[in-house]
Protein backbone atom coordinates (compact mmCIF):
# COMPACT_ATOMS: atom_id res chain seq x y z
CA UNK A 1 -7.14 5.05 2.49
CA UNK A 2 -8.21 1.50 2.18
CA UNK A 3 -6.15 -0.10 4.87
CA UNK A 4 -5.26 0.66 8.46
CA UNK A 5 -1.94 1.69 8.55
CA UNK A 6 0.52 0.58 11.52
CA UNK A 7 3.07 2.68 12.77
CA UNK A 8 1.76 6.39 12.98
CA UNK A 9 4.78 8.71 12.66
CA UNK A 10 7.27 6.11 12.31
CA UNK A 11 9.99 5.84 9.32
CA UNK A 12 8.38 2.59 8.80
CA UNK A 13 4.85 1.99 7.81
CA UNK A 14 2.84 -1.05 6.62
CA UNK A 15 -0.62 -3.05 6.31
CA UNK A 16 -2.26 -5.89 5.19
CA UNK A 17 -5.54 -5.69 2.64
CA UNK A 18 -7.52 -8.52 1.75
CA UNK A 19 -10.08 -8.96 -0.90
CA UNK A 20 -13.90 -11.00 -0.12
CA UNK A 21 -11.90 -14.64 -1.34
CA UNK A 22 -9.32 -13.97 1.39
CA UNK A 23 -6.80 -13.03 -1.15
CA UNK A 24 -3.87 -10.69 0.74
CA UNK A 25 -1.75 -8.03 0.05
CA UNK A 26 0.98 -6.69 2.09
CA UNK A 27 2.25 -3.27 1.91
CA UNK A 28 5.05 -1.41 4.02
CA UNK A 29 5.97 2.73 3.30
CA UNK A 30 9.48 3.71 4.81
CA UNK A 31 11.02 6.45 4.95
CA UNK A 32 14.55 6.38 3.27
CA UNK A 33 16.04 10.35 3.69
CA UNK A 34 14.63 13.34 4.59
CA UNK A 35 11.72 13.90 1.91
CA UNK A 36 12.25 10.55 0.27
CA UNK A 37 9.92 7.61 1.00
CA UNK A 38 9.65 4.43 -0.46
CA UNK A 39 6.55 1.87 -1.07
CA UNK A 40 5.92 -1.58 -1.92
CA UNK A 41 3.13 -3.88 -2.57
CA UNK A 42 3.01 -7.14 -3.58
CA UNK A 43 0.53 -10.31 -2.69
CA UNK A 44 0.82 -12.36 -0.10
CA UNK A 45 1.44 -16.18 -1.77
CA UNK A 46 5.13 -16.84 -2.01
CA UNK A 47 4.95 -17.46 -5.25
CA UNK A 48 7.56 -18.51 -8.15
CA UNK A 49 7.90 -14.75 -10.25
CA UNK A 50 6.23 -13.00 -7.24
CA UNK A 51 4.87 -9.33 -8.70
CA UNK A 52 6.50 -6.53 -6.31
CA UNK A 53 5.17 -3.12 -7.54
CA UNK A 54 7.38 -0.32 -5.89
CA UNK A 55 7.92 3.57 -6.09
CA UNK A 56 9.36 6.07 -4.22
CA UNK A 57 7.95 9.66 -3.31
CA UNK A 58 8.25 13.14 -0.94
CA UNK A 59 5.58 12.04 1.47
CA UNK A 60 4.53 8.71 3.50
CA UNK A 61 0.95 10.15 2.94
CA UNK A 62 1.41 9.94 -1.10
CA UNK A 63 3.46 6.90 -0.87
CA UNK A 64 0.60 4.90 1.35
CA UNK A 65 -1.42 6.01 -1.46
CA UNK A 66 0.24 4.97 -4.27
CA UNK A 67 0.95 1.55 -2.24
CA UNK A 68 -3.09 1.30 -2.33
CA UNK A 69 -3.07 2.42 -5.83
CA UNK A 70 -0.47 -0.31 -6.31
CA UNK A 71 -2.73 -3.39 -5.19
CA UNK A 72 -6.21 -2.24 -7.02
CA UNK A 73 -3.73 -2.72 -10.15
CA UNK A 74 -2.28 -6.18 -8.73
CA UNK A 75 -6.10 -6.93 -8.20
CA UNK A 76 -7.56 -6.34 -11.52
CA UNK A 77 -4.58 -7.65 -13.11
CA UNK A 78 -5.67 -10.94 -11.25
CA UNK A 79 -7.61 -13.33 -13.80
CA UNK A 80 -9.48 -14.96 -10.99
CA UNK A 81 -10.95 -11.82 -8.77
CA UNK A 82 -14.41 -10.10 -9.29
CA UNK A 83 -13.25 -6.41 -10.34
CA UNK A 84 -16.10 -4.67 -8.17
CA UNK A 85 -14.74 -5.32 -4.69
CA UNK A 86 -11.83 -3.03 -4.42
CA UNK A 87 -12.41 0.68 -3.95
CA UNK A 88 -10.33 3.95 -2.92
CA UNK A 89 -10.82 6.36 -0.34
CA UNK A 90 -9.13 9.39 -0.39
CA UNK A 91 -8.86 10.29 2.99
CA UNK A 92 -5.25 10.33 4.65
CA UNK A 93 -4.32 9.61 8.68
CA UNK A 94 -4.51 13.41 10.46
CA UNK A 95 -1.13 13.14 11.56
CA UNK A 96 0.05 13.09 7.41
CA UNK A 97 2.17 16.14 6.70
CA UNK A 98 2.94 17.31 10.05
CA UNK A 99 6.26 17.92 10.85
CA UNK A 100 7.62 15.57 13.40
């Protein structure tokens, strides 16, 4: 993971990543029915034709992922950011996949 996610076993997830210019990225997982969770990511400015990437998946561990996933795309889509700043961990929170 590249971000420090809040709410450990919660239905409702979410962090904030920020890039070396100070440019952020908000990102919130929640869980929507048993199995089913959603994610979105999308950057901070409150911009006119604001980019929202979402998805949904079976498990808050794949959707923080693909949340992650999500932002190195809004990044390098950027045509003002370096490219070589963002990286991804693969490395989930322990408590992912235990049943609570």
């Amino acid at each position: 993971m590249i971000g420090k996610w809040s709410g450990d076993g919660d239905p409702l997830l979410s962090t904030t990543l920020s890039n070396q210019s100070g440019r952020r990225y908000h990102l919130t997982v929640e869980k929507l029915a048993p199995n089913k969770w959603e994610w979105l990511a999308w950057h901070a400015a409150d911009a006119p034709g604001q980019l929202v990437q979402r998805g949904v998946t079976t498990s808050p561990g794949t959707a923080m992922v693909a949340a992650e996933d999500a932002v190195v795309t809004l990044e390098m889509a950027s045509p003002d950011v370096s490219k070589d700043h963002l990286t991804r961990r693969a490395q989930l929170p322990d408590w992912v996949g235990q049943e609570r």
